[in-house]
Every structure is written in C-alpha cells, then in structure tokens.
Protein backbone atom coordinates (compact mmCIF):
# COMPACT_ATOMS: atom_id res chain seq x y z
CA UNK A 1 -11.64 31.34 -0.22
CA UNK A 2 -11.57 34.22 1.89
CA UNK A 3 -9.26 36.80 1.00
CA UNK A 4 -7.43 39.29 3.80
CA UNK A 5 -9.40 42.54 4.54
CA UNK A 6 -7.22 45.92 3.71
CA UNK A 7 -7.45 46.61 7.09
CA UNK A 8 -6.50 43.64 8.02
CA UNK A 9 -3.32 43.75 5.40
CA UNK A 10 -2.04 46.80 6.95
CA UNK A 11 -2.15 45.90 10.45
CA UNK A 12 -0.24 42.65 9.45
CA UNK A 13 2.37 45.27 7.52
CA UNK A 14 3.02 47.28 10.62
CA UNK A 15 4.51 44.30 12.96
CA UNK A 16 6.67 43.36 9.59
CA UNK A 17 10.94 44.21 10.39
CA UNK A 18 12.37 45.79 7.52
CA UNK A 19 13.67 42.22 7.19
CA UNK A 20 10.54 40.49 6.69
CA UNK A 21 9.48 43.50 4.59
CA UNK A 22 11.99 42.77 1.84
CA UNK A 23 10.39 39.65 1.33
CA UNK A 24 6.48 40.90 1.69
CA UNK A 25 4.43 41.91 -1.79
CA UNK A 26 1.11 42.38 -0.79
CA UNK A 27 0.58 44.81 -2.72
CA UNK A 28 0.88 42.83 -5.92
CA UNK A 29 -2.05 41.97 -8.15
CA UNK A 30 -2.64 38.84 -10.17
CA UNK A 31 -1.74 40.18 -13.38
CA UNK A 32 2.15 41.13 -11.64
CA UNK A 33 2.73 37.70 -10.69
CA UNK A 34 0.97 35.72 -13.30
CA UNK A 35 3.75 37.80 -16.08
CA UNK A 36 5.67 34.78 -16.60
CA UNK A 37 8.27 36.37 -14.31
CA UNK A 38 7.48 33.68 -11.27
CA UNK A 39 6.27 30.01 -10.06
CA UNK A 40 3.26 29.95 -7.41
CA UNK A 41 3.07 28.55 -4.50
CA UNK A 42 0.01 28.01 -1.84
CA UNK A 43 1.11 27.09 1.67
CA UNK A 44 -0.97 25.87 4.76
CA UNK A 45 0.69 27.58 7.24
CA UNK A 46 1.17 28.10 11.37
CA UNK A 47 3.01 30.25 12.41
CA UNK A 48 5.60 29.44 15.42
CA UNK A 49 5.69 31.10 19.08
CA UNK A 50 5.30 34.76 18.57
CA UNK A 51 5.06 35.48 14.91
CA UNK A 52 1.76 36.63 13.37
CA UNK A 53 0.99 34.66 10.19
CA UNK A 54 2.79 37.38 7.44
CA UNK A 55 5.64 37.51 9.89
CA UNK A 56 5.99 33.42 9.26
CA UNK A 57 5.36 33.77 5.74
CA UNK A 58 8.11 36.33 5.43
CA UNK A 59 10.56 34.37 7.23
CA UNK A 60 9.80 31.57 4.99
CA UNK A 61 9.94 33.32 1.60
CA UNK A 62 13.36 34.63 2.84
CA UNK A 63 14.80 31.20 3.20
CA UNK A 64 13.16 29.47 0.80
CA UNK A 65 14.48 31.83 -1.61
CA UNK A 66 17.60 34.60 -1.09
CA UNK A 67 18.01 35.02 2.69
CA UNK A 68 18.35 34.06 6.06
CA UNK A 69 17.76 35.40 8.96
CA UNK A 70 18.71 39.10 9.25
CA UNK A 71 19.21 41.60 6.83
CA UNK A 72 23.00 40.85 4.86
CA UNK A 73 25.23 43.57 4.25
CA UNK A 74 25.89 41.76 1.01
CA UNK A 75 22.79 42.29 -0.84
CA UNK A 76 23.16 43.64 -4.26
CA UNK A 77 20.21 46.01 -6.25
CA UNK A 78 20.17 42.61 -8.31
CA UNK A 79 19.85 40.30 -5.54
CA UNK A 80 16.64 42.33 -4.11
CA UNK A 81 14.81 40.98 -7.47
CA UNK A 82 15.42 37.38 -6.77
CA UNK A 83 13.55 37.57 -3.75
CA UNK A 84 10.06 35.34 -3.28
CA UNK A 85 7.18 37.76 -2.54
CA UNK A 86 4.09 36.93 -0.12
CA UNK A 87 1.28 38.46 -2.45
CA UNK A 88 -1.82 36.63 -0.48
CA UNK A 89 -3.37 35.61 2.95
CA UNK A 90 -6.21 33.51 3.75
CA UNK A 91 -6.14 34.25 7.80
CA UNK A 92 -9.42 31.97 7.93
CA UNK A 93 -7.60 28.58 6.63
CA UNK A 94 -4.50 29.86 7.11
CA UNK A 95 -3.13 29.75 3.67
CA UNK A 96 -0.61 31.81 1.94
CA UNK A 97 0.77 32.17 -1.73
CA UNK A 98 4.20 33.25 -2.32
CA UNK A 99 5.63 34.14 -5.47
CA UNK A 100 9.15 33.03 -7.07
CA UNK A 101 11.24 34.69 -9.64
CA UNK A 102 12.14 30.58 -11.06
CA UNK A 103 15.34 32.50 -12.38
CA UNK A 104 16.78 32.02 -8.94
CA UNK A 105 16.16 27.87 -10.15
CA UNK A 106 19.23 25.81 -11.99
CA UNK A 107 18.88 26.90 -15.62
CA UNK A 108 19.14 23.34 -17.04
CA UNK A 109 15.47 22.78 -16.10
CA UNK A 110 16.86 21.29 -12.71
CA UNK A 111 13.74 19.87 -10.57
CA UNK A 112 15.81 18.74 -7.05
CA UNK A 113 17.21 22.47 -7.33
CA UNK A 114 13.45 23.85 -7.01
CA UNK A 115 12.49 21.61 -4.63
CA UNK A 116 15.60 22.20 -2.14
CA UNK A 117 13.75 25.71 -2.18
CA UNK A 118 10.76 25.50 -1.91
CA UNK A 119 10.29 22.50 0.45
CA UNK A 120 14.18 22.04 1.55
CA UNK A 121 15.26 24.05 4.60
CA UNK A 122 11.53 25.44 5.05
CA UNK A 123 10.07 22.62 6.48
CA UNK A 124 12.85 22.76 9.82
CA UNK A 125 12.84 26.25 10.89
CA UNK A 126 11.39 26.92 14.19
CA UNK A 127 9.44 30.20 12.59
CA UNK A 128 6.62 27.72 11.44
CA UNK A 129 4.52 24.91 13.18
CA UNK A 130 3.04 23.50 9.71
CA UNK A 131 4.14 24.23 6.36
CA UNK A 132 2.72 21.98 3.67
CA UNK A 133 3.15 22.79 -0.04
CA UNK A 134 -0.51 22.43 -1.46
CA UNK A 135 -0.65 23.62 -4.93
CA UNK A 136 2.26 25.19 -7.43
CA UNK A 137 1.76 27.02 -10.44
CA UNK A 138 4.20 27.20 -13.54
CA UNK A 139 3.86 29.84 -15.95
CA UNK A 140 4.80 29.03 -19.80
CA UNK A 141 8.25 30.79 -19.70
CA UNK A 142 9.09 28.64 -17.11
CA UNK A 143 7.59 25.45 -18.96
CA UNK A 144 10.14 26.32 -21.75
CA UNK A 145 13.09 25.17 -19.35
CA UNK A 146 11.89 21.56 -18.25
CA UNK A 147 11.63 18.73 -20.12
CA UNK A 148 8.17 17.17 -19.52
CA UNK A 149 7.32 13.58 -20.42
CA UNK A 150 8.78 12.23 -23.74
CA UNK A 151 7.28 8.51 -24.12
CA UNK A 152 3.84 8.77 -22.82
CA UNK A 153 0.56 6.32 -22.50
CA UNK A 154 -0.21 7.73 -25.50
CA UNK A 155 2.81 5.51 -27.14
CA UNK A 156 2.37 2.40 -25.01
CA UNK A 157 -1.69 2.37 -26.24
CA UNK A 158 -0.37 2.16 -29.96
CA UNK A 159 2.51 -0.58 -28.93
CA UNK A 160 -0.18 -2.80 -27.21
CA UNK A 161 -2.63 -1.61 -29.43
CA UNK A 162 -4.91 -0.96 -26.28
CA UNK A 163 -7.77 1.93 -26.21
CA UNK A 164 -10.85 2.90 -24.33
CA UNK A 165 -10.30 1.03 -21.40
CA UNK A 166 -7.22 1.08 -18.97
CA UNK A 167 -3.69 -0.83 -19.11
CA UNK A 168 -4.18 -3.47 -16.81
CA UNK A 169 -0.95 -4.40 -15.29
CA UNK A 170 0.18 -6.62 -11.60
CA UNK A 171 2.84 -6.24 -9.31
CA UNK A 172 4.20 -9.52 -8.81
CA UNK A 173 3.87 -10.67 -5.53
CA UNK A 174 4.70 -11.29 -2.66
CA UNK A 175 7.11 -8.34 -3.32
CA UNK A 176 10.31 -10.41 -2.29
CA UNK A 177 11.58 -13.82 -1.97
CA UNK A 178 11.27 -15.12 -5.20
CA UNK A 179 13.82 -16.12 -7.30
CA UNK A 180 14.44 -15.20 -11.47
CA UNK A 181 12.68 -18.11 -12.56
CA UNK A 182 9.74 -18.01 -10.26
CA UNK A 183 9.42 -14.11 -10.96
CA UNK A 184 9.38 -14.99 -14.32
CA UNK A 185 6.57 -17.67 -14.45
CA UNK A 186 4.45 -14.89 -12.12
CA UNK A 187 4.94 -12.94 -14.98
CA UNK A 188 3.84 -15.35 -17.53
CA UNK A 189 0.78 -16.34 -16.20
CA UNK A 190 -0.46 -12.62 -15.43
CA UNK A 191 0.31 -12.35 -19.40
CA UNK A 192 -1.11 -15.33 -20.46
CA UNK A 193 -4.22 -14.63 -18.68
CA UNK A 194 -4.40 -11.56 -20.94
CA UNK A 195 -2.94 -8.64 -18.67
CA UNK A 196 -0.63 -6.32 -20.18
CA UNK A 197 1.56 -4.84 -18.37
CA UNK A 198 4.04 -6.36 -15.24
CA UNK A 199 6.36 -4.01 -12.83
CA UNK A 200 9.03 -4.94 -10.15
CA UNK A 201 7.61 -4.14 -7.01
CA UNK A 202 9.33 -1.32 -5.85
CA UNK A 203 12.11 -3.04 -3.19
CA UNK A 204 12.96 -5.53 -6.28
CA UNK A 205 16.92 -5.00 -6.87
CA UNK A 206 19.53 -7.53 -7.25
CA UNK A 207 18.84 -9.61 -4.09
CA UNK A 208 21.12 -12.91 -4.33
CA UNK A 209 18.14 -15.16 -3.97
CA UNK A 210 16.83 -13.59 -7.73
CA UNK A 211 20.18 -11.85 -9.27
CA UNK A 212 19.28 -9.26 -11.54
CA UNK A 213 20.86 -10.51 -15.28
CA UNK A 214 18.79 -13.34 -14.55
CA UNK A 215 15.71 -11.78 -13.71
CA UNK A 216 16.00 -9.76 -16.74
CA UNK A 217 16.87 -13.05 -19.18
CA UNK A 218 14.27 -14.53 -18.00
CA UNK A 219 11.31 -12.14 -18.11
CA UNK A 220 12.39 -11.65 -21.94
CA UNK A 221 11.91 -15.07 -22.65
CA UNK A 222 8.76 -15.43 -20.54
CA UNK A 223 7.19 -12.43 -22.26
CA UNK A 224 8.71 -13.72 -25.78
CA UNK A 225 6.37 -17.37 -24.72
CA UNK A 226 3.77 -15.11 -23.81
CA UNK A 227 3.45 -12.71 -27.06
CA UNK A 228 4.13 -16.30 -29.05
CA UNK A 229 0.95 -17.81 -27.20
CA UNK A 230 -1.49 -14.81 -27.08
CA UNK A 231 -0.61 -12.64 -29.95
CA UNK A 232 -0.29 -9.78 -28.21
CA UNK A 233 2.11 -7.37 -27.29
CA UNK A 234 3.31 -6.95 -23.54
CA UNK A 235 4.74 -4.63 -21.33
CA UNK A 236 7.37 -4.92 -18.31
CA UNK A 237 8.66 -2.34 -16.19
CA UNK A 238 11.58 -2.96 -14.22
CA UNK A 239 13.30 -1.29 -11.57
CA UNK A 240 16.34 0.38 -12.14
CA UNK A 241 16.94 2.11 -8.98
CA UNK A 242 20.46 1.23 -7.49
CA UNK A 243 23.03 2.87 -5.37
CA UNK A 244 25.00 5.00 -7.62
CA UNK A 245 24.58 6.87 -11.39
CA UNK A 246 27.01 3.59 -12.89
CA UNK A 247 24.82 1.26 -11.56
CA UNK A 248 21.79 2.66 -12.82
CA UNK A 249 22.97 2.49 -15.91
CA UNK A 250 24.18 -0.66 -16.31
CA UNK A 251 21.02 -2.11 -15.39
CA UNK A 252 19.14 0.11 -17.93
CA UNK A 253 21.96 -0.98 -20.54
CA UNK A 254 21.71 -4.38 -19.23
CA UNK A 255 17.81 -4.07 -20.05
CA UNK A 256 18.13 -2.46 -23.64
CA UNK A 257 21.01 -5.18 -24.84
CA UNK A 258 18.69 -8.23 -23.71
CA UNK A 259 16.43 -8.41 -27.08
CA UNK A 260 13.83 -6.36 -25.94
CA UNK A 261 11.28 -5.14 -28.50
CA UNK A 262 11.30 -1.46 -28.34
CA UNK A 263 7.92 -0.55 -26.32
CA UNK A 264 8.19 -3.47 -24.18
CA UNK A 265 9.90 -2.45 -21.37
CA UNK A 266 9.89 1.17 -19.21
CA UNK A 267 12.10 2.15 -16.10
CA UNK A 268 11.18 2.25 -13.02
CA UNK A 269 12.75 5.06 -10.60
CA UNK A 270 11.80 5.33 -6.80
CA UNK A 271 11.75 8.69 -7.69
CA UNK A 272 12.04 10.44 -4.09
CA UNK A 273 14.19 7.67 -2.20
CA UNK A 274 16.69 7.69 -5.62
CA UNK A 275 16.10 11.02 -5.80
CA UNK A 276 14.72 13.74 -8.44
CA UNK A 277 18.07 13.99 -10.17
CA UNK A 278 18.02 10.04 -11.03
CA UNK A 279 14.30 10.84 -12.31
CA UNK A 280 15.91 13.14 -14.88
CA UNK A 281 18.58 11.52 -15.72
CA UNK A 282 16.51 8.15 -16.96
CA UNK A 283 14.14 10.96 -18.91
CA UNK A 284 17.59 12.58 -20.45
CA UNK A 285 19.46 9.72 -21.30
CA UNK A 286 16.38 7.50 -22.60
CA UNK A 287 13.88 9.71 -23.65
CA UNK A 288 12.31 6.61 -26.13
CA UNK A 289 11.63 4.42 -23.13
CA UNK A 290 8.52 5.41 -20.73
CA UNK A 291 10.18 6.36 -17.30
CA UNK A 292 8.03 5.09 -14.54
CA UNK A 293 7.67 7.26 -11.54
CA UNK A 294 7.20 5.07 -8.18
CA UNK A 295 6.33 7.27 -5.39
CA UNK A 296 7.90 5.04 -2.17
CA UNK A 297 8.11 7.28 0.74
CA UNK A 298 5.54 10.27 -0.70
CA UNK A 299 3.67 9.54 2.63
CA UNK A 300 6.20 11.10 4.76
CA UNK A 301 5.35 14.48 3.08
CA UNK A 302 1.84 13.99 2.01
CA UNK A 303 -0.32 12.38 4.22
CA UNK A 304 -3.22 15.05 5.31
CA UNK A 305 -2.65 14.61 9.04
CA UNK A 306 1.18 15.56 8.20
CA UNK A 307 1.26 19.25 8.89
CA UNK A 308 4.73 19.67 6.97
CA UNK A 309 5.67 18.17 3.17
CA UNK A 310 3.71 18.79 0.39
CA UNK A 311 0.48 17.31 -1.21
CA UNK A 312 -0.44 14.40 -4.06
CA UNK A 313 -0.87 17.05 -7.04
CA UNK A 314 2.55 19.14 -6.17
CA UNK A 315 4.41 15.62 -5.83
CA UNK A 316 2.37 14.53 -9.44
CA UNK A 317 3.29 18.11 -10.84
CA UNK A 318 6.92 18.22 -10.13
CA UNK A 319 6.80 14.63 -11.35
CA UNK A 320 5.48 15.74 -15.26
CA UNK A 321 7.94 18.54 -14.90
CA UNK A 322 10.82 16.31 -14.50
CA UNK A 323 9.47 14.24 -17.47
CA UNK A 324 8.13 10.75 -15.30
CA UNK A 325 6.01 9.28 -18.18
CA UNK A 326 3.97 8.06 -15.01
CA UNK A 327 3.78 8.20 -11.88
CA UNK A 328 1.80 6.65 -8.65
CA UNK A 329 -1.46 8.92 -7.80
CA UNK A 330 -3.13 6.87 -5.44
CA UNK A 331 -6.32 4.62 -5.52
CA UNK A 332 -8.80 7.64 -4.67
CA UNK A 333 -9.86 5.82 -1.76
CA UNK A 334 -11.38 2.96 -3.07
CA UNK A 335 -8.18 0.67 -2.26
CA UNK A 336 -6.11 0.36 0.62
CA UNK A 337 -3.99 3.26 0.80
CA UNK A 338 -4.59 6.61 2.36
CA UNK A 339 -6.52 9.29 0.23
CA UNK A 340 -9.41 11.04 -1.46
CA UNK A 341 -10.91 11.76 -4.34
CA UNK A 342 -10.49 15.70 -3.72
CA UNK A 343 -6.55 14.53 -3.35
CA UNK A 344 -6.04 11.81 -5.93
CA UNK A 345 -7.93 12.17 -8.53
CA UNK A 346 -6.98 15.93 -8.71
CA UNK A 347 -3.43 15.16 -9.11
CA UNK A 348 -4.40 12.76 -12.03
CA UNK A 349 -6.42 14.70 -13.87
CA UNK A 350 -3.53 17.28 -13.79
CA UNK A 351 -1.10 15.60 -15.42
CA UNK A 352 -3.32 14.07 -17.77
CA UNK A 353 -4.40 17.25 -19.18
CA UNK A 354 -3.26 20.12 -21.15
CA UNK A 355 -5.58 22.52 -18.59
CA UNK A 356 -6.08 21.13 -15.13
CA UNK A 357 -7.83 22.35 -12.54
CA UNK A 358 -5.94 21.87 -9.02
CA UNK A 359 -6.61 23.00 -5.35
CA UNK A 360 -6.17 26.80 -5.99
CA UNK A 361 -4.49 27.29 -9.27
CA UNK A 362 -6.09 26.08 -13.00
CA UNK A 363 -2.42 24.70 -14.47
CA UNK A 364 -1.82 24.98 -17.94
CA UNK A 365 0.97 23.31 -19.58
CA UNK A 366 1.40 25.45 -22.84
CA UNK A 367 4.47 26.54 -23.53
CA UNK A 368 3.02 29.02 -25.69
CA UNK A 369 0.48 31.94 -25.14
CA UNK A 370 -2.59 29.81 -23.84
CA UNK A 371 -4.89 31.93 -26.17
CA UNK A 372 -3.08 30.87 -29.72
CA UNK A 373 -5.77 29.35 -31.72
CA UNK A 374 -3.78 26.03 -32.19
CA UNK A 375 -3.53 25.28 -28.27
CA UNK A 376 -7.19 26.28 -27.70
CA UNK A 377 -7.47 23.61 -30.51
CA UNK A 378 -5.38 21.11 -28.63
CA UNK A 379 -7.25 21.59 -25.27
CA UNK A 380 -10.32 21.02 -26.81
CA UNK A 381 -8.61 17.62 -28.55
CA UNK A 382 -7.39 16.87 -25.02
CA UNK A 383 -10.91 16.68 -23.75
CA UNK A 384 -12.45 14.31 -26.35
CA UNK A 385 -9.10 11.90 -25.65
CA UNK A 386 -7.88 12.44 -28.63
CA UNK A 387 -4.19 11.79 -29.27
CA UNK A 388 -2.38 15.10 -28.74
CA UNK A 389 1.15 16.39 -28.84
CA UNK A 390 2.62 14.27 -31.28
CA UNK A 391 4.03 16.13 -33.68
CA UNK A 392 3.96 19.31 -32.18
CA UNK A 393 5.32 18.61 -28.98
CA UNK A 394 6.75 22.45 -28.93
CA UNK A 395 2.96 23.42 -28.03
CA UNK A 396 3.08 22.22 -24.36
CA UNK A 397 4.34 19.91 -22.04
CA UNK A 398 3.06 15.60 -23.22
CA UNK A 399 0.83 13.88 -20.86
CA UNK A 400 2.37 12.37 -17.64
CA UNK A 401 0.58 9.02 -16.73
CA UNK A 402 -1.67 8.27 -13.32
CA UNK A 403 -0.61 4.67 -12.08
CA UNK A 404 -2.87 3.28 -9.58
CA UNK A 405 -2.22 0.44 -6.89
CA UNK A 406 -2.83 -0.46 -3.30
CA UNK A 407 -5.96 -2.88 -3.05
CA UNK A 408 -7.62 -2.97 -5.82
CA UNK A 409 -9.15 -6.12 -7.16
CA UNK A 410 -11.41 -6.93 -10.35
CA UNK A 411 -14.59 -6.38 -8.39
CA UNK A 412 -13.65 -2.47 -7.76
CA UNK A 413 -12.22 -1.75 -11.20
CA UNK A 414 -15.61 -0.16 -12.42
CA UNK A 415 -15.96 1.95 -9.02
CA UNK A 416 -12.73 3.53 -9.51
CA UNK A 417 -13.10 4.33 -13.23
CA UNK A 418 -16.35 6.12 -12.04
CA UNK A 419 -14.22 7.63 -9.60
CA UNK A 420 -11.47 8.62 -11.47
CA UNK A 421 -13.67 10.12 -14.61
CA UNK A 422 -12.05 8.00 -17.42
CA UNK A 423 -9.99 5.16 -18.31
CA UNK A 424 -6.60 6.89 -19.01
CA UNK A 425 -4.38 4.99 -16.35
CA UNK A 426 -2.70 1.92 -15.96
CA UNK A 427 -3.81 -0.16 -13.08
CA UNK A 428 -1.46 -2.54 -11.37
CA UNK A 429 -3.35 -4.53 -9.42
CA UNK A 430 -0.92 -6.94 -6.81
CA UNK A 431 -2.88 -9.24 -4.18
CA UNK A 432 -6.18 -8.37 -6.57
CA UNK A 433 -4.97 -11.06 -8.73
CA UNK A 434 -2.41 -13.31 -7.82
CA UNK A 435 -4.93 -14.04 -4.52
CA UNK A 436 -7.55 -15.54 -6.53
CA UNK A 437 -8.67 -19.15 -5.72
CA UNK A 438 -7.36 -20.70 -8.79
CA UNK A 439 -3.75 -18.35 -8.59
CA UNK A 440 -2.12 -15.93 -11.29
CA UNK A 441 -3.51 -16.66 -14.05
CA UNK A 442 -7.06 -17.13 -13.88
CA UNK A 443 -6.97 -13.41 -11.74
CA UNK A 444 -5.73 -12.09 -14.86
CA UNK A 445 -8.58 -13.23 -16.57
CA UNK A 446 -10.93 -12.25 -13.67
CA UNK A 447 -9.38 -8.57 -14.53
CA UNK A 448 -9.85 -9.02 -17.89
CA UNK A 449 -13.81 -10.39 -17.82
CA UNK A 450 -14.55 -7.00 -15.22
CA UNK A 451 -12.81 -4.91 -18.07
CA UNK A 452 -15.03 -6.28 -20.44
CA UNK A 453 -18.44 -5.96 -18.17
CA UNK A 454 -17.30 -2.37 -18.16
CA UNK A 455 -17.05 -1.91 -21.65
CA UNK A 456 -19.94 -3.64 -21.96
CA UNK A 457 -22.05 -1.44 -19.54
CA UNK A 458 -22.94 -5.33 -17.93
CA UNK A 459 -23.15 -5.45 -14.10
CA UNK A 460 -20.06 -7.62 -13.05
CA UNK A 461 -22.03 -10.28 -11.00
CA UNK A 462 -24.12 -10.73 -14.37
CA UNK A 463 -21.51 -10.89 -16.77
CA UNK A 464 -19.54 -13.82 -14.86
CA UNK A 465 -22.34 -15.83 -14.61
CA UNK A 466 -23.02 -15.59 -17.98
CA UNK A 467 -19.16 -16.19 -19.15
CA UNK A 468 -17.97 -19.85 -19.70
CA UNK A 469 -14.70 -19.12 -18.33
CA UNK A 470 -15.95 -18.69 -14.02
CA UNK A 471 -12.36 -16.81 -13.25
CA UNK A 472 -14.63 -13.49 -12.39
CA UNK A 473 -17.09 -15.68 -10.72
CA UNK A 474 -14.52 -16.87 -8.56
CA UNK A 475 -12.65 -13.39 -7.80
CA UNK A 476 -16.20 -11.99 -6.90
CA UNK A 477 -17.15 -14.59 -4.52
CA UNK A 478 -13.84 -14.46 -2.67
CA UNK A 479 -13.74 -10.37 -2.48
CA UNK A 480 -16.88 -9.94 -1.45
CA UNK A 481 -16.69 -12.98 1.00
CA UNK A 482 -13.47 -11.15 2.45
CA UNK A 483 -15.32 -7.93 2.05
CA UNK A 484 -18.28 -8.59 4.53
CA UNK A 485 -16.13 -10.79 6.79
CA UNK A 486 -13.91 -7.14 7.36
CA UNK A 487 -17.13 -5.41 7.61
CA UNK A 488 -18.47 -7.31 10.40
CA UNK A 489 -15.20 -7.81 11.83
CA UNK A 490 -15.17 -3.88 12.12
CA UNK A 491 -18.91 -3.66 13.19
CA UNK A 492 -18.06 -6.03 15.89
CA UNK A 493 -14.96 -4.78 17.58
C-alpha cells in the first residue's frame, strides 16, 4: 500500500472548497483516529466528472455523515465534531479511509442506522463513479454498544455433541414445490443418513402447496423419528422471514410452542432483503436460539466487478455486530458461487476470531483494552480452538459462525477445509447430496464417509473402496463423471 506523498497531500488540499475542507483530516495520525473516538472505513473510490479524488472523498464523508452539499448556515461548534474525516489516500489503487465519530450512530447499538450512512445515500451521488465499502474497523468503545452473537457454534457443538470436524447440514431441495410432508421425509433421510443439521432454503415461507404450521409439525416429528433411530441429536433451521414484525413472530412463537428441544432449532433471517433491523430483533428477543444469517441478495453489493456496495468481510462484520450467530461467507471458490479465497475466507476467519486480520485493518473484538492480560489469554485460547467467551462474555464480542453453500458435494469437502484453514463452519450442502444415485439418504452418508476420510487423513477414493457401505463410492463416481464431462464440455466449446 502506497501511501500519498506530502507533496502530493497539499496539492490535493489546495483545489479543496472550504466545504470539502470541513470534512478533510489529513493531517491526522493513526494514534488520533484509532482513540476509540471513531469507526474506519476503506473505500475504492472514482471520482465523478471533474473532481480530483480528495474532492470525491470529501463530498462523500459530508453525506455519509453531517452534510450535504454546501456549507449550512445551521451548523453548530458541536455539529463540526460529528463530522467524518478523510485521514488517507492511496492515489495508486485509488483507496481512501475515512473516519467516523460512531456517536453520530443510533445509541441502542442500531446496525441499519450505520449502514444508511455509510453505504445509504453514498452509493447514488453523481460526485463518485465507484464507491465500494472494503474493510471497516470498530474500536472497543464502540463494541460496548452492539450486541454481538449470543448462541454461537460453540453451543450447537455441545448440543450435538459434534467437534473437530464441521456441522454437516443440507438444504432441502429442490428449493420449492414440495409440500409439509414431503419436506419432512427430505429431512428425515438427510438425518437418518447421519447429517446434522437441515435449513429452509431461503424462498421457503408459507406457500399453500406446504403451509407453514404444517411444515413445522411435521419436521418435529420427523426429527423426533430421527433422534429415536440414530441416537443423536439434530438440528433444523427454519425460516422466519415474513412480511411484517407480527408475522415474524408468530412463526418464531409458532416454532418454540411445537415441542422443540431447546438447541434443536435456529432462525433463519434473509438478513438484507428482511432487513438489518429484523436481524436484531430475532438476536434481542431470542438471544437462546442461534439466529441464522442468510445473505440473499449480498451479490448486488458485493460482487468484485460491482464498482458500488460493499465487500464479503464488511457484509460478515456488520453481520457479528448485529449478533447473526452465522451467517453465509461463500464457498471460497471451490463451489459454484462467485468468490475467492482472498474474499471468503477472510470474512470467515474474521468473525471466527477474537483478532482477525482483514483487507486493511487487523479487527479486534475486545471490548476491553486489547493489552489486559486476560484477553491476550483469550486470543491465544482462540487460536488453539478452544472454547472461549463463555463465562466472560464481557471480554469481547462471541464468535459469529461461517456457513458455506453453493456446490459443494462430498468429494470437495476436504479441498475446502484446506481452503478454509479449519473445520469451524457448518456446511450445507443442497444438490451435493440429495443428487446422489441412490437419493437423500445414502448422500448423507456419502458426506458422512468423506468426513471421516478426513479425519482419518485417508484419501477419499481409498476410503470408499474400503467401506462396506459404497454411498461415497457412488457420490465420487457421479461427481467426478459430471466433473470431466463439464471440463471437456468447456474445453470443447
């Protein structure tokens, strides 16, 4: 990273209007902004038709904070300190960082409020030609407002009594046209086959053709036949969604009053189509129940070759803040949908850990001075996976949890734990099992048996032709098949 040459700064100064000036702090070292006084922001930025690069960032720190723009005549002394400051260029990637006294945020830890900022009227003014939020920084003080996750993987590992390997999970597919009691036997076969964990696709509601009281009554006594059959504790996570707060609730309530073992269900919230403020609510009202964080429509803001929105780790960082037990971080590029390693795996690693490293800021989530002796304890916990947090939560903000979908299948399980570093996710694998050969069931067990090779440190290929039960056999034979047959459908066109 290349920082701005003085005499570069003070060109840039000159062709600021006493406007744009108001909103400029170059001058400010790391130590004034880093005082627990502001958030951090890094922007990729263009500038529009005939504004330099400060000039944009100006104009945008104005709106995105206390002005417009010209110059009010209503200003107040007091006002003046609630502006965001520039404080950094980059002119050779065109990045800048811009500083935020979060005072100016809702007091009641309010994430839509911060967002309607920072990424709200910014992204449509004619003063830019890209703005994308890349990286955000939140100092403890600010921590100390926001709520943070409250059931974690942490407490879903000691209610399914699953460790050192991931929570293997399905979406039940196809995502629609199914009614309660065909959803329901999906269900039980993906347990039954030994998965864990089940979620509503994320368009499941209360269609007519599968209502959703019955959906509900059903999966309880599905998972009830399953936990009877296997001994073993499962998980569903269904989608709560729905067009107003009343709604929302009912279904939750509907969830909770339906015999439910506590641990065996979660929420899940299409967090930005129902919106940040439904996000908080589930995490206020039921902080006992993990509150999962589906990210339908993030690809509208963070797509790389989408010069405006914001990226993976900012979306997965906002998402911890608001208290999402987990949320959707992407398959790293080894599954179908868009994204990277340098992207995805990033933003999961983030809000995983106590310190994370991101694009251009190293986040901790202390809430108290990062060099007390008991959180340079807990960091070093964090990084032998040890259980931290528990029962003294005050320390720092709890774990939020990656969730990974979008093409994965048994046979790439092992490349994306290699990928991703370590087995703290839950994988929810869709057409990767329920289109195996022999159907729902025996893909479960196909997951399973590639869990186990990788435990095992036993090549998958060897390790299903040594296990009685062929289900693995018969996922990697029709993968792979489908694998080389896209290959050389590729190599040929």
């Amino acid at each position: 990273m290349k920082k701005t040459s003085n005499s570069e700064t003070k060109k840039l100064l000159k062709s600021l209007n006493p406007h744009q000036l108001a909103y400029c702090g170059m001058h400010l070292k790391e130590k004034d902004v880093k005082n627990g006084e502001y958030m951090l922001c890094v922007f990729h930025l263009l500038p529009g038709k005939g504004l330099n690069i400060l000039q944009a960032a100006c104009e945008v720190a104005a709106e995105s904070s206390t002005g417009t723009n010209f110059l009010v005549k209503t200003e107040t002394p007091f006002s003046r300190k609630m502006n965001a400051l520039v404080y950094q260029l980059d002119l050779k990637h065109n990045l800048v960082w811009i500083a935020y006294p979060w005072r100016i945020f809702d007091r009641i830890g309010n994430v839509q409020n911060i967002l309607t900022f920072i990424v709200g009227n910014v992204l449509g003014m004619k003063e830019v030609s890209a703005l994308k939020l890349l990286d955000v920084w939140f100092s403890p003080t600010m921590l100390e407002q926001y709520d943070g996750p409250s059931y974690t993987l942490d407490d879903m590992r000691k209610y399914l009594g699953v460790y050192n390997r991931p929570i293997l999970g399905t979406i039940i597919k196809p995502k629609m046209g199914l009614t309660a009691s065909e959803y329901a036997e999906v269900c039980f076969d993906f347990w039954v086959g030994g998965g864990d964990f089940v979620k509503n696709d994320e368009p499941q509601a209360n269609q007519d053709f599968c209502p959703y009281d019955k959906m509900v009554l059903y999966v309880k006594q599905a998972m009830d036949r399953a936990v009877k059959i296997t001994g073993k504790k499962k998980v569903h996570s269904f989608n709560v969604s729905a067009p107003d707060y009343d709604s929302m609730i009912e279904r939750c309530e509907m969830i909770r009053n339906a015999g439910f073992e506590h641990g065996s269900y979660a929420f899940l919230i299409d967090g930005i189509t129902a919106g940040w403020m439904a996000v908080q609510t589930l995490r206020r009202k039921y902080p006992e129940v993990f509150i999962h964080f589906h990210r339908a429509a993030h690809g509208a803001f963070t797509r790389k070759e989408n010069p405006f929105g914001f990226s993976v780790l900012v979306l997965s960082k906002f998402a911890r803040l608001a208290g999402a037990s987990g949320v959707h971080t992407g398959t790293a590029g080894v599954g179908k949908m868009a994204g990277s390693p340098e992207e995805d795996v990033v933003a999961a690693n983030n809000i995983l850990s106590l310190v994370g490293k991101g694009h251009f800021f190293s986040q901790s989530w202390a809430r108290i001075p990062e060099k007390d002796r008991d959180f340079i304890e807990a960091v070093k916990e964090d990084y032998h996976h040890h259980v931290i947090l528990e029962d003294d939560a005050w320390r720092g903000m709890k774990k939020c949890c990656p969730i990974i979908s979008g093409g994965l299948n048994p046979t790439l399980l092992k490349k994306f734990i290699e990928v991703m570093g370590n087995v703290d996710f839950i994988t929810t694998m869709g057409a990767g099992v329920h289109a195996h050969p022999k159907g729902t069931r025996e893909g479960a067990k196909a997951l399973v048996q590639a869990c186990e090779a990788y435990q095992k440190g036993i090549d998958i290929h060897e390790y299903a032709k040594s296990h009685e039960n062929k289900a693995l056999e018969q996922a990697i034979e029709f993968f792979e098949k489908k694998k080389n047959k896209e290959i050389k459908t590729a190599e040929s066109s």
